[in-house]
PDB file of N, CA and C in Angstrom:
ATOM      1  N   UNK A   1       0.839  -1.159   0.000  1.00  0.00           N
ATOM      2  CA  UNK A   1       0.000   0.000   0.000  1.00  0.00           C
ATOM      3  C   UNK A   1       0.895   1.236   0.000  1.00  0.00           C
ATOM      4  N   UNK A   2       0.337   2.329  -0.740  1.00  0.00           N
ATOM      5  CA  UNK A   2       1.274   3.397  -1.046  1.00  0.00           C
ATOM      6  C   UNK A   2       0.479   4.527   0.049  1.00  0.00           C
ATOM      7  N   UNK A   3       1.412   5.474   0.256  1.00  0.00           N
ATOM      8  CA  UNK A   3       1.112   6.949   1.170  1.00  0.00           C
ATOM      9  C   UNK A   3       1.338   7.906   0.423  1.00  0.00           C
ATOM     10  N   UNK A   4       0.607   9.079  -0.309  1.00  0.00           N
ATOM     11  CA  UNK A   4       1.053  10.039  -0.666  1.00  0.00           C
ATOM     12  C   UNK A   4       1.149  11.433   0.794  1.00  0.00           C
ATOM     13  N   UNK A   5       2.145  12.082   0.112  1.00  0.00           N
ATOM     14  CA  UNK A   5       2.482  13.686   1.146  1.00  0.00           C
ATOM     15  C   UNK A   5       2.140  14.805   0.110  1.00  0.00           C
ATOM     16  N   UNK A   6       1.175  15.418   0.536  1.00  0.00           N
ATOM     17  CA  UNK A   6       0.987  16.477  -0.135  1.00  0.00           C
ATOM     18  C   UNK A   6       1.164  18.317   0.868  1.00  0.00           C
ATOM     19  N   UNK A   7       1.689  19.037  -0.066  1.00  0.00           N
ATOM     20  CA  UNK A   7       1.487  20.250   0.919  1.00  0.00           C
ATOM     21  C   UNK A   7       1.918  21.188  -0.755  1.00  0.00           C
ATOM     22  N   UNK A   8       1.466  22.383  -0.851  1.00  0.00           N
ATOM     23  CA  UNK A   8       1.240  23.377  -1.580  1.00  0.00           C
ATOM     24  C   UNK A   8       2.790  23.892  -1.707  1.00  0.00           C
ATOM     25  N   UNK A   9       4.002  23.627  -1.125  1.00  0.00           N
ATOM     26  CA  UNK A   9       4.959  24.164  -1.293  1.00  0.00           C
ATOM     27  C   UNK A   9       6.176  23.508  -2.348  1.00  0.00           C
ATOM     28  N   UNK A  10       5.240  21.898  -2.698  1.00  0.00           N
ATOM     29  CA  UNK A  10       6.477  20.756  -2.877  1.00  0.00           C
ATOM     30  C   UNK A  10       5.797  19.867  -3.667  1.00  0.00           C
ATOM     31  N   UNK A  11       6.133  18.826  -4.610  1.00  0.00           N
ATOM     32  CA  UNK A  11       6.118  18.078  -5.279  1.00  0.00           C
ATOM     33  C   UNK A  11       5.009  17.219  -4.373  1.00  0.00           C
ATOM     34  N   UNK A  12       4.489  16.077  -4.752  1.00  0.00           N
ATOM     35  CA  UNK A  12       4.275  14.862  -3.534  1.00  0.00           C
ATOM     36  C   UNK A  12       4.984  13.849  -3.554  1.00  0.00           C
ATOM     37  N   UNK A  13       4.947  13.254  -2.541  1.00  0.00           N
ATOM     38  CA  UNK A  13       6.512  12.368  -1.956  1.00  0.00           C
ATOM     39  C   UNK A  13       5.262  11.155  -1.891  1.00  0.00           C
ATOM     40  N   UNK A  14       5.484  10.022  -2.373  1.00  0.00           N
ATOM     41  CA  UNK A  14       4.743   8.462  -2.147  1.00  0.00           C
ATOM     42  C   UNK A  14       5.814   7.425  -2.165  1.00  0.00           C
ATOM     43  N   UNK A  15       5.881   6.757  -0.822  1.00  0.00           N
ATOM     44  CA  UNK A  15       6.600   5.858  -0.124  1.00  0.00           C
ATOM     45  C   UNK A  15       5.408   5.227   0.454  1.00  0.00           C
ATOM     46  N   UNK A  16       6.226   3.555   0.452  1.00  0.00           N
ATOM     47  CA  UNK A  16       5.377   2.446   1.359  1.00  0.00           C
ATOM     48  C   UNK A  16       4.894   2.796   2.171  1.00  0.00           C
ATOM     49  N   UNK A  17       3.540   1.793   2.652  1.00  0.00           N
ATOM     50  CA  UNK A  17       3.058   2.047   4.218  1.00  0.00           C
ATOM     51  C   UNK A  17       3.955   1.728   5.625  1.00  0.00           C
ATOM     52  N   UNK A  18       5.031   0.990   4.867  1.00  0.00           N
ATOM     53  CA  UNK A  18       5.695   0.682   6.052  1.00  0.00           C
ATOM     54  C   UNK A  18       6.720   1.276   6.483  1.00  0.00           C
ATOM     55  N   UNK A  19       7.339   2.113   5.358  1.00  0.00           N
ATOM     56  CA  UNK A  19       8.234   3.366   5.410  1.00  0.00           C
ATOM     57  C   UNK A  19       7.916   4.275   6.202  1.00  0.00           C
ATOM     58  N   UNK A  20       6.377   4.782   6.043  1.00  0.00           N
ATOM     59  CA  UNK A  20       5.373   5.757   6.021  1.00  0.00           C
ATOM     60  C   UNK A  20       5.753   5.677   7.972  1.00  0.00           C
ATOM     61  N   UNK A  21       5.394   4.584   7.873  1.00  0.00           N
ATOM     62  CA  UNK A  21       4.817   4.454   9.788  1.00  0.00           C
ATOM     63  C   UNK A  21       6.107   4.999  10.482  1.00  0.00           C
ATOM     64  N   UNK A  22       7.583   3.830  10.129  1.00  0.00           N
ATOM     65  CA  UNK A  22       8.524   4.605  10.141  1.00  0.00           C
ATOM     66  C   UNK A  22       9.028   5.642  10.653  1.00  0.00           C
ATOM     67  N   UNK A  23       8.923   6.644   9.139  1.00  0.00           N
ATOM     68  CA  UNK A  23       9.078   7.809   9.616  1.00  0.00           C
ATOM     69  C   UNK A  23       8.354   9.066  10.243  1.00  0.00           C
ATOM     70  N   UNK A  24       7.049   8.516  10.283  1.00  0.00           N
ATOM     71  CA  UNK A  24       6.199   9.632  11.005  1.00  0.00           C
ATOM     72  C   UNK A  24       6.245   9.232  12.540  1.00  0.00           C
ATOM     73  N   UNK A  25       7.067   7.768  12.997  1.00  0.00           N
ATOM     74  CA  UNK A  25       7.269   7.473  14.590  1.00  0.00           C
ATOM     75  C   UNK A  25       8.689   8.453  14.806  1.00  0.00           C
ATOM     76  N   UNK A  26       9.453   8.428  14.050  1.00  0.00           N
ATOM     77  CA  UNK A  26      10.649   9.239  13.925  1.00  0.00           C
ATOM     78  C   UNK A  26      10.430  10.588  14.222  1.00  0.00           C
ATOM     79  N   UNK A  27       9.446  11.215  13.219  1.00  0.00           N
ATOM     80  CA  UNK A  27       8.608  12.842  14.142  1.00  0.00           C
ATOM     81  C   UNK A  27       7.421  13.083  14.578  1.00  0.00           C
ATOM     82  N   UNK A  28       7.601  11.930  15.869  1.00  0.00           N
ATOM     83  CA  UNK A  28       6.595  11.857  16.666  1.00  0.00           C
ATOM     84  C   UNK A  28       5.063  12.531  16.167  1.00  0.00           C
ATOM     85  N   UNK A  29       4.951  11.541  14.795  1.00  0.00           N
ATOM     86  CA  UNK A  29       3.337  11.789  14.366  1.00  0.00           C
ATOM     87  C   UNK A  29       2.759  10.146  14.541  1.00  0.00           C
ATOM     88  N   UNK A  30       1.469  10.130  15.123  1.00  0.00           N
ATOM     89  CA  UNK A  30       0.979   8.960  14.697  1.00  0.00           C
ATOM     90  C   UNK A  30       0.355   8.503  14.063  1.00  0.00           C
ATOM     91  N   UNK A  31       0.735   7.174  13.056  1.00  0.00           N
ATOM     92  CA  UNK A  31       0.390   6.643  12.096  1.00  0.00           C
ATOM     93  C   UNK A  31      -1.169   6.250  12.032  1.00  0.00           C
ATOM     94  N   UNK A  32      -2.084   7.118  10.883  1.00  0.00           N
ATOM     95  CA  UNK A  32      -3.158   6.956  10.741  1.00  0.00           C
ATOM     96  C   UNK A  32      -3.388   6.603   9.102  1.00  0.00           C
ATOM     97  N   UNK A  33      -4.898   6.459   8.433  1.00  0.00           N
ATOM     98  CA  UNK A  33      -4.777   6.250   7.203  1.00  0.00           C
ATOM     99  C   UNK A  33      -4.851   8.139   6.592  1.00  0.00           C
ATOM    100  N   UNK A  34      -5.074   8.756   7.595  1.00  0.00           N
ATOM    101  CA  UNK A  34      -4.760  10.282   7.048  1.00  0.00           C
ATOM    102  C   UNK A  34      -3.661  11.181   8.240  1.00  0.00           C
ATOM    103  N   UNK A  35      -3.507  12.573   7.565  1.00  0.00           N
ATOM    104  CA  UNK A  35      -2.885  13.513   8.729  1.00  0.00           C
ATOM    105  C   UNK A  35      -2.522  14.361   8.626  1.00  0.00           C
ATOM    106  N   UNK A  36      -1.738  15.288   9.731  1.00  0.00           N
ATOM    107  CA  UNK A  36      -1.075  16.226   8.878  1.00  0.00           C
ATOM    108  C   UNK A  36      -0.123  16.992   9.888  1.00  0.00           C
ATOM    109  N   UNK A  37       0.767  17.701   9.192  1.00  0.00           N
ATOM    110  CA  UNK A  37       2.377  18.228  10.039  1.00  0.00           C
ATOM    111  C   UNK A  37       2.215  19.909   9.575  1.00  0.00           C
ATOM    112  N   UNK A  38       1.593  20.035  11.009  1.00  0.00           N
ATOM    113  CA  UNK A  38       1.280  21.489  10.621  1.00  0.00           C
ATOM    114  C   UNK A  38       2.603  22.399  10.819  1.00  0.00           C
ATOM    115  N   UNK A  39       2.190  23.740  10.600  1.00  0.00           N
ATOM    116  CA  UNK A  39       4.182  24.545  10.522  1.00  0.00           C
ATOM    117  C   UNK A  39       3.934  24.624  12.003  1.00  0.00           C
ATOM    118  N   UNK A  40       3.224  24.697  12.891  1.00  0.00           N
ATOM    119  CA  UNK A  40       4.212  24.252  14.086  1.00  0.00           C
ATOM    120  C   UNK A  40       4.980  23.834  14.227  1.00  0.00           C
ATOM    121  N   UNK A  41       4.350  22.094  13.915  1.00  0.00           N
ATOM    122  CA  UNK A  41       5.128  20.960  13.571  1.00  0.00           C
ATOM    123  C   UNK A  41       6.704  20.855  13.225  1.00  0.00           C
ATOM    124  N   UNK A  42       6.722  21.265  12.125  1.00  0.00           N
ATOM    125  CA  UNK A  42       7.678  21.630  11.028  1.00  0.00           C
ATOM    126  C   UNK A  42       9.184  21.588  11.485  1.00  0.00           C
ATOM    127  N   UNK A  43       9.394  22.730  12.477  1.00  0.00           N
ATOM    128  CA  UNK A  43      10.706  22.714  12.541  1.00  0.00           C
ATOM    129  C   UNK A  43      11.215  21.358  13.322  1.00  0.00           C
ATOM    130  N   UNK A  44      10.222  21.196  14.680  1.00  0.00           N
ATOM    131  CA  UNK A  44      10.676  19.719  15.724  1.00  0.00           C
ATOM    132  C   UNK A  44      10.768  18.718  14.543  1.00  0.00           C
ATOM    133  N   UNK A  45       9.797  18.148  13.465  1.00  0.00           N
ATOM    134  CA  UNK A  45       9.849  17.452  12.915  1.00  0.00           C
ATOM    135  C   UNK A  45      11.564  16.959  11.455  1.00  0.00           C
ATOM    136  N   UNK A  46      11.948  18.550  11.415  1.00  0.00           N
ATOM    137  CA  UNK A  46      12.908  18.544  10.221  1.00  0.00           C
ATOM    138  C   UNK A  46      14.038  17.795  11.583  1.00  0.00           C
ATOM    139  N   UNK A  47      13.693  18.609  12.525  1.00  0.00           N
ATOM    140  CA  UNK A  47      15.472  18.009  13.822  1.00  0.00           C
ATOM    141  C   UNK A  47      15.394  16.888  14.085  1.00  0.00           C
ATOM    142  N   UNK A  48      14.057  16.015  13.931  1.00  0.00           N
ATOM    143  CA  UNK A  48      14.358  14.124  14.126  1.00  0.00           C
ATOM    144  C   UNK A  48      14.563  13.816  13.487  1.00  0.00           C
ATOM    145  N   UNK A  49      14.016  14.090  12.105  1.00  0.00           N
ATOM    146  CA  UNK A  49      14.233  13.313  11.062  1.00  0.00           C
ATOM    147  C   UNK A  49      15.804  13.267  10.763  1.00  0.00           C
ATOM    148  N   UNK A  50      16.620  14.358  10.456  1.00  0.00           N
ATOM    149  CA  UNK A  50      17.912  14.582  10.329  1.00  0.00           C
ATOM    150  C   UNK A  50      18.712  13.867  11.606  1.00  0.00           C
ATOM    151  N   UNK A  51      18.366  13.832  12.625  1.00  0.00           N
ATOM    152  CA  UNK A  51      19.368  13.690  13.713  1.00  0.00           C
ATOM    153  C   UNK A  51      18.805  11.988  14.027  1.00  0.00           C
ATOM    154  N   UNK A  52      17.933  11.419  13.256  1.00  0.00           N
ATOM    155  CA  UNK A  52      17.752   9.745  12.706  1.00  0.00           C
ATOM    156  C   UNK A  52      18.668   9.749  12.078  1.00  0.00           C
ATOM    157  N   UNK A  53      19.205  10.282  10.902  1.00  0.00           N
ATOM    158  CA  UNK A  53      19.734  10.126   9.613  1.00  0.00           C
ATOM    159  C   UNK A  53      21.382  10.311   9.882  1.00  0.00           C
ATOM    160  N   UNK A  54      21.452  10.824  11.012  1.00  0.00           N
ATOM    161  CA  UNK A  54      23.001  10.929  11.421  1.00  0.00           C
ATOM    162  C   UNK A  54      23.343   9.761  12.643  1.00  0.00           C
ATOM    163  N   UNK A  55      22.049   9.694  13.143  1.00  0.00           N
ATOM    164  CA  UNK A  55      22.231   8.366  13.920  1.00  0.00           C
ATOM    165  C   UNK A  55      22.522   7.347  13.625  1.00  0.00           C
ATOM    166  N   UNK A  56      21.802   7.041  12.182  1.00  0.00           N
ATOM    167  CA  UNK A  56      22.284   5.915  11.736  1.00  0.00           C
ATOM    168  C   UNK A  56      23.993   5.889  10.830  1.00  0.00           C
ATOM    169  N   UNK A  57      24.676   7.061  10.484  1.00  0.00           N
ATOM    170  CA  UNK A  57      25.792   6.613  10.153  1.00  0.00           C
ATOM    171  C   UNK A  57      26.590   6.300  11.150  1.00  0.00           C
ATOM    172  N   UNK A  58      25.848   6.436  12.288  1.00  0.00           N
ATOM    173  CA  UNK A  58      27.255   5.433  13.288  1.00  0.00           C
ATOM    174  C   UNK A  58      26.945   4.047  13.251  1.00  0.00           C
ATOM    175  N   UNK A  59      26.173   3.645  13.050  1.00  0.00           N
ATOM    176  CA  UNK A  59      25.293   2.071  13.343  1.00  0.00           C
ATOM    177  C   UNK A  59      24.349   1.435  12.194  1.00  0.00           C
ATOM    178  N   UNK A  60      24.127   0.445  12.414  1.00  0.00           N
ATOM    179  CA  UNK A  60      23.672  -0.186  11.721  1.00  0.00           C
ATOM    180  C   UNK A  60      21.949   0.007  10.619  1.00  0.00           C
ATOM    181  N   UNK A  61      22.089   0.001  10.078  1.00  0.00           N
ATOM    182  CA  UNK A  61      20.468   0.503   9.124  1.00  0.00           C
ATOM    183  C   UNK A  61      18.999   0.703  10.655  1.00  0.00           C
ATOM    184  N   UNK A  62      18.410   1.342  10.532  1.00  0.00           N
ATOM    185  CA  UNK A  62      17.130   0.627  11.391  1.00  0.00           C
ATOM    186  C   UNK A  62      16.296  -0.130  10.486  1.00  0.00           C
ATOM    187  N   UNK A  63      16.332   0.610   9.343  1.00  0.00           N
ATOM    188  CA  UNK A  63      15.552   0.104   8.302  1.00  0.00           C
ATOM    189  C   UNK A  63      15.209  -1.460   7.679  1.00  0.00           C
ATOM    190  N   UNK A  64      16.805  -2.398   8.038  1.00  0.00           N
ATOM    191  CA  UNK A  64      16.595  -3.600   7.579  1.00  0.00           C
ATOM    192  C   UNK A  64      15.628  -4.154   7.649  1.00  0.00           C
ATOM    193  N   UNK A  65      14.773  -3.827   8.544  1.00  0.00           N
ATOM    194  CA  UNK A  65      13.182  -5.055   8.277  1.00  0.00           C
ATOM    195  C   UNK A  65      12.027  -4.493   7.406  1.00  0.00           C
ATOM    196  N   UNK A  66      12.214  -3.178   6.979  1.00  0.00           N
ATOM    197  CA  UNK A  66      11.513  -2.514   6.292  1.00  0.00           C
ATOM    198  C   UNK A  66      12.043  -3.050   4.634  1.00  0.00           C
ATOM    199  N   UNK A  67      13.008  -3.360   4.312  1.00  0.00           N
ATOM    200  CA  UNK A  67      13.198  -4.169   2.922  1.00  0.00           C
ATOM    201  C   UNK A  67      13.148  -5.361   2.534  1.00  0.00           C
ATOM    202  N   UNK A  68      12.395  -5.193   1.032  1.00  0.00           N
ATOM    203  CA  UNK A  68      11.883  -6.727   0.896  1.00  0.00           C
ATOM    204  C   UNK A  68      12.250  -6.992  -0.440  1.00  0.00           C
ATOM    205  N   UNK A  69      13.692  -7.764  -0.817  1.00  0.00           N
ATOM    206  CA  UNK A  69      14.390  -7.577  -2.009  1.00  0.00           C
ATOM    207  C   UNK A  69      13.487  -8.850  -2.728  1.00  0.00           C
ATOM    208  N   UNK A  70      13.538  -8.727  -4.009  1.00  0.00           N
ATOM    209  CA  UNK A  70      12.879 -10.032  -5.176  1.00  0.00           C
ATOM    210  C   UNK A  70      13.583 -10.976  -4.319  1.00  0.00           C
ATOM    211  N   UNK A  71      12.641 -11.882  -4.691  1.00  0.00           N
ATOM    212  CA  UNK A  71      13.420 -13.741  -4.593  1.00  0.00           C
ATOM    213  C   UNK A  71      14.680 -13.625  -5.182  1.00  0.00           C
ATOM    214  N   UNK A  72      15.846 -14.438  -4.881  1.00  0.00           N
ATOM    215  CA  UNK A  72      16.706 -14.729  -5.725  1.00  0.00           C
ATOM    216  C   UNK A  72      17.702 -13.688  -5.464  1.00  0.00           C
ATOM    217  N   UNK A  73      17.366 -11.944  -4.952  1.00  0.00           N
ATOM    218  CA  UNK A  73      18.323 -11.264  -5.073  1.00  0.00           C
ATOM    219  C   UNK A  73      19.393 -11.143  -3.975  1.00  0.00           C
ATOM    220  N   UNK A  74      20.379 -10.875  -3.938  1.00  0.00           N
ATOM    221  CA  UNK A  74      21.235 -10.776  -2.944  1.00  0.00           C
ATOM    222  C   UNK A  74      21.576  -9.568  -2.495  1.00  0.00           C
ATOM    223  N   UNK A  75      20.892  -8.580  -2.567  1.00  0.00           N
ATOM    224  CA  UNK A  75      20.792  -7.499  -1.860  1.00  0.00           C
ATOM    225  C   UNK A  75      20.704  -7.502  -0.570  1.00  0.00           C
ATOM    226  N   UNK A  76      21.144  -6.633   0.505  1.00  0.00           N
ATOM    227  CA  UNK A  76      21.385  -6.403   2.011  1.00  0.00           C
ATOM    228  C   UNK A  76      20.368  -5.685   2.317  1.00  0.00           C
ATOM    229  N   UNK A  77      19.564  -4.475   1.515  1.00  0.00           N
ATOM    230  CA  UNK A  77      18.892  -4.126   2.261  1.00  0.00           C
ATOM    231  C   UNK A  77      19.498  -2.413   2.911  1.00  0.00           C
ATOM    232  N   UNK A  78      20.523  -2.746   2.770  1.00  0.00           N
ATOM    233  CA  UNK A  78      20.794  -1.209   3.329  1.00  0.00           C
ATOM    234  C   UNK A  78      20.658  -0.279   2.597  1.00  0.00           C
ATOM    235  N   UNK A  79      19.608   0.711   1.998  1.00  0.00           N
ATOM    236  CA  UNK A  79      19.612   1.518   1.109  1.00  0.00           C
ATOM    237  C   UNK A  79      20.191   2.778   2.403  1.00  0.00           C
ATOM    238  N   UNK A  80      19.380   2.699   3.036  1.00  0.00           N
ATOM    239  CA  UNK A  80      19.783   3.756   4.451  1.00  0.00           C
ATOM    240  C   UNK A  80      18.358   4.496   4.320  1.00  0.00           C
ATOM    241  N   UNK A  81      18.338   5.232   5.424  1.00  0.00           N
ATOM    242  CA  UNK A  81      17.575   6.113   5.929  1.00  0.00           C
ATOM    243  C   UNK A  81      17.784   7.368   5.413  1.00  0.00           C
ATOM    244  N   UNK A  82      19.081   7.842   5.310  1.00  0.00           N
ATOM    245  CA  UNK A  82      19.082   9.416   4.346  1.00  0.00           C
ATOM    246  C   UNK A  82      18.618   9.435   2.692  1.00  0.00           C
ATOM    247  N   UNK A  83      18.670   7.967   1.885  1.00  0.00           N
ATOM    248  CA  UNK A  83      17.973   8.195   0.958  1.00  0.00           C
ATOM    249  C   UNK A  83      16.849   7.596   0.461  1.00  0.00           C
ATOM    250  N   UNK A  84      16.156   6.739   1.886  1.00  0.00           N
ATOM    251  CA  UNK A  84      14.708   7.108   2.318  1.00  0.00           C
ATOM    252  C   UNK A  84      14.107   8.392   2.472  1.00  0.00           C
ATOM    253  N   UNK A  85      14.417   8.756   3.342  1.00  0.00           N
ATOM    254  CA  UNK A  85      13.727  10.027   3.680  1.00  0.00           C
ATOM    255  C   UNK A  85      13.856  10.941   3.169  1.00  0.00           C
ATOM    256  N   UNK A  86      14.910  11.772   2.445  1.00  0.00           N
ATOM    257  CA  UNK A  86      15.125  12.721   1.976  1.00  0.00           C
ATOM    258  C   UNK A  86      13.525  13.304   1.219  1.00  0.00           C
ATOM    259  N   UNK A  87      13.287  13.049   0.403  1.00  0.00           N
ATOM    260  CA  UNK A  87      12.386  13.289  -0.406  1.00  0.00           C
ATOM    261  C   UNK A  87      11.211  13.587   0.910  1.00  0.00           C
ATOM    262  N   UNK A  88      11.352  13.504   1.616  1.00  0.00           N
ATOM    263  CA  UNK A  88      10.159  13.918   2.924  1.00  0.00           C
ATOM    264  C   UNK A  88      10.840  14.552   3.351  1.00  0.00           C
ATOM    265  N   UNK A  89      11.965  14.723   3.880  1.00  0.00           N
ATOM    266  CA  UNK A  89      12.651  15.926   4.622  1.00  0.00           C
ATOM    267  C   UNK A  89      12.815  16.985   3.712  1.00  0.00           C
ATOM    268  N   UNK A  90      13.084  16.899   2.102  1.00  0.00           N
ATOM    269  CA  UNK A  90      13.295  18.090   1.308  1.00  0.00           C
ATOM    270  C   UNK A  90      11.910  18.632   1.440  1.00  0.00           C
ATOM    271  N   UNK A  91      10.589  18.346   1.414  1.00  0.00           N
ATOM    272  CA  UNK A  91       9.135  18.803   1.690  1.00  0.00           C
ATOM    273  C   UNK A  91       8.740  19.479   2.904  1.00  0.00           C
ATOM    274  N   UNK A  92       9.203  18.860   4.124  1.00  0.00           N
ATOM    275  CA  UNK A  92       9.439  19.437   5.419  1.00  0.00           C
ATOM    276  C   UNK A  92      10.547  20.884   5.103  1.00  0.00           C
ATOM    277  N   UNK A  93      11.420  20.644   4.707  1.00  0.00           N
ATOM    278  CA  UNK A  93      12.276  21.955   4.444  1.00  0.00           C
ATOM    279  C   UNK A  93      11.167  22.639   3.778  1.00  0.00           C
ATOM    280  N   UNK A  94      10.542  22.428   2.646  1.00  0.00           N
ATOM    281  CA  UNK A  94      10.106  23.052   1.413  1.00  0.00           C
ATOM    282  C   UNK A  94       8.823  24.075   2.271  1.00  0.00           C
ATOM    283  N   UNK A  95       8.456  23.131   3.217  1.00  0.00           N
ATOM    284  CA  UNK A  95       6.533  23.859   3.325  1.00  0.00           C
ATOM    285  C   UNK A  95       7.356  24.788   4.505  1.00  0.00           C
ATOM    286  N   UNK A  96       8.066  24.166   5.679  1.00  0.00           N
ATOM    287  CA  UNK A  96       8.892  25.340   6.527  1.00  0.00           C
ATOM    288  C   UNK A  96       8.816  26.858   5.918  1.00  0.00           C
ATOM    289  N   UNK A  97       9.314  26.637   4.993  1.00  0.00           N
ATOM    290  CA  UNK A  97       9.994  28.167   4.263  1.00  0.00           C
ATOM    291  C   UNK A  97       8.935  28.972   3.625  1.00  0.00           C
ATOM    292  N   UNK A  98       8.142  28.580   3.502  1.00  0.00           N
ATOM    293  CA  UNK A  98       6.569  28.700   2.994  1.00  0.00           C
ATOM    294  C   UNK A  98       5.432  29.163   3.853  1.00  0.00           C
ATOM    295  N   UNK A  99       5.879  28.542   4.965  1.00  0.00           N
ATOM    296  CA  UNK A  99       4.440  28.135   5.741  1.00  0.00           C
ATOM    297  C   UNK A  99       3.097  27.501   5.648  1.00  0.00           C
ATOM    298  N   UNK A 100       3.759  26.104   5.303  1.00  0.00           N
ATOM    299  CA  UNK A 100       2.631  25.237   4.275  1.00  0.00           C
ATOM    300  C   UNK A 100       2.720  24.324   5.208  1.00  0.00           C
ATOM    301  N   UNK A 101       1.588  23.565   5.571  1.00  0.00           N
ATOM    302  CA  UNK A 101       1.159  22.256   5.975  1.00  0.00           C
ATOM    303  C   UNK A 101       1.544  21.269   5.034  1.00  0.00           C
ATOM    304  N   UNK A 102       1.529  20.088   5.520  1.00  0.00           N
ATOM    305  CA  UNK A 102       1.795  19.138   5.245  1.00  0.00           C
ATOM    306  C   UNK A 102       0.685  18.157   5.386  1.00  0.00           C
ATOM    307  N   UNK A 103       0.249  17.091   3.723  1.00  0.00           N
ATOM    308  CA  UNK A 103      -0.966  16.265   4.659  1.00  0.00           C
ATOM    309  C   UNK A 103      -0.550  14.780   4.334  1.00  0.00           C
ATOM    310  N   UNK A 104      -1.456  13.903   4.557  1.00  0.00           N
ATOM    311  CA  UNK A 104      -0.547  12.372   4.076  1.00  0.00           C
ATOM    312  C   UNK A 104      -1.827  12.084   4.161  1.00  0.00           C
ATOM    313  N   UNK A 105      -2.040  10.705   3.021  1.00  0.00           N
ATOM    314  CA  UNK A 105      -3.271   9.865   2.877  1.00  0.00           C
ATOM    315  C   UNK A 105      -3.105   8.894   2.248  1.00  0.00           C
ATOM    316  N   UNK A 106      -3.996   7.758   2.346  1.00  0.00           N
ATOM    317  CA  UNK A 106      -3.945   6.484   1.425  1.00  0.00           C
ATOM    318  C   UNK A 106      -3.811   6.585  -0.023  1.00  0.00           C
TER     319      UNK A 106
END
């Protein structure tokens, strides 16, 4: 199942549902089939997401259970978390500077 992010300042960003949950536990939003990251929100939300993304270059993926390579492939799985998320953190930057909400839905 796919999640789109929509907000008036930015492209829309659509990542898995399981990505989705992820990273909205990351800035302390909770995972619903809708929502939204108002510019309150915004700035607390850009400082977890980033300071996840630096967390993980000391250590190991968190992400590994979130990937699910074809049969047969021998992929690890580590794409990482900075080029997961980015495309949601460049939107979080984007509506910030704006003063645009942010919404997410099925």
């Amino acid at each position: 199942m796919l999640v789109t992010f929509q907000s008036t300042a930015a492209p829309d960003v659509v990542m898995s549902k399981s990505l989705t949950h992820y990273l909205l536990g990351i800035i302390g939003k909770h995972t619903a089939l809708y929502g939204v990251v108002t510019t309150d929100e915004l700035p607390g939300a850009i400082a977890a997401l980033e300071s996840a993304i630096r967390d993980e270059s000391v250590g190991k993926s968190p992400l590994d259970g979130l990937h699910h390579a074809p049969h047969g492939h021998d992929d690890d799985g580590r794409d990482g978390l900075r080029q997961r998320a980015v495309p949601l953190l460049d939107m979080l930057k984007a509506a910030e500077s704006v003063g645009a909400d942010i919404v997410w839905g099925l």
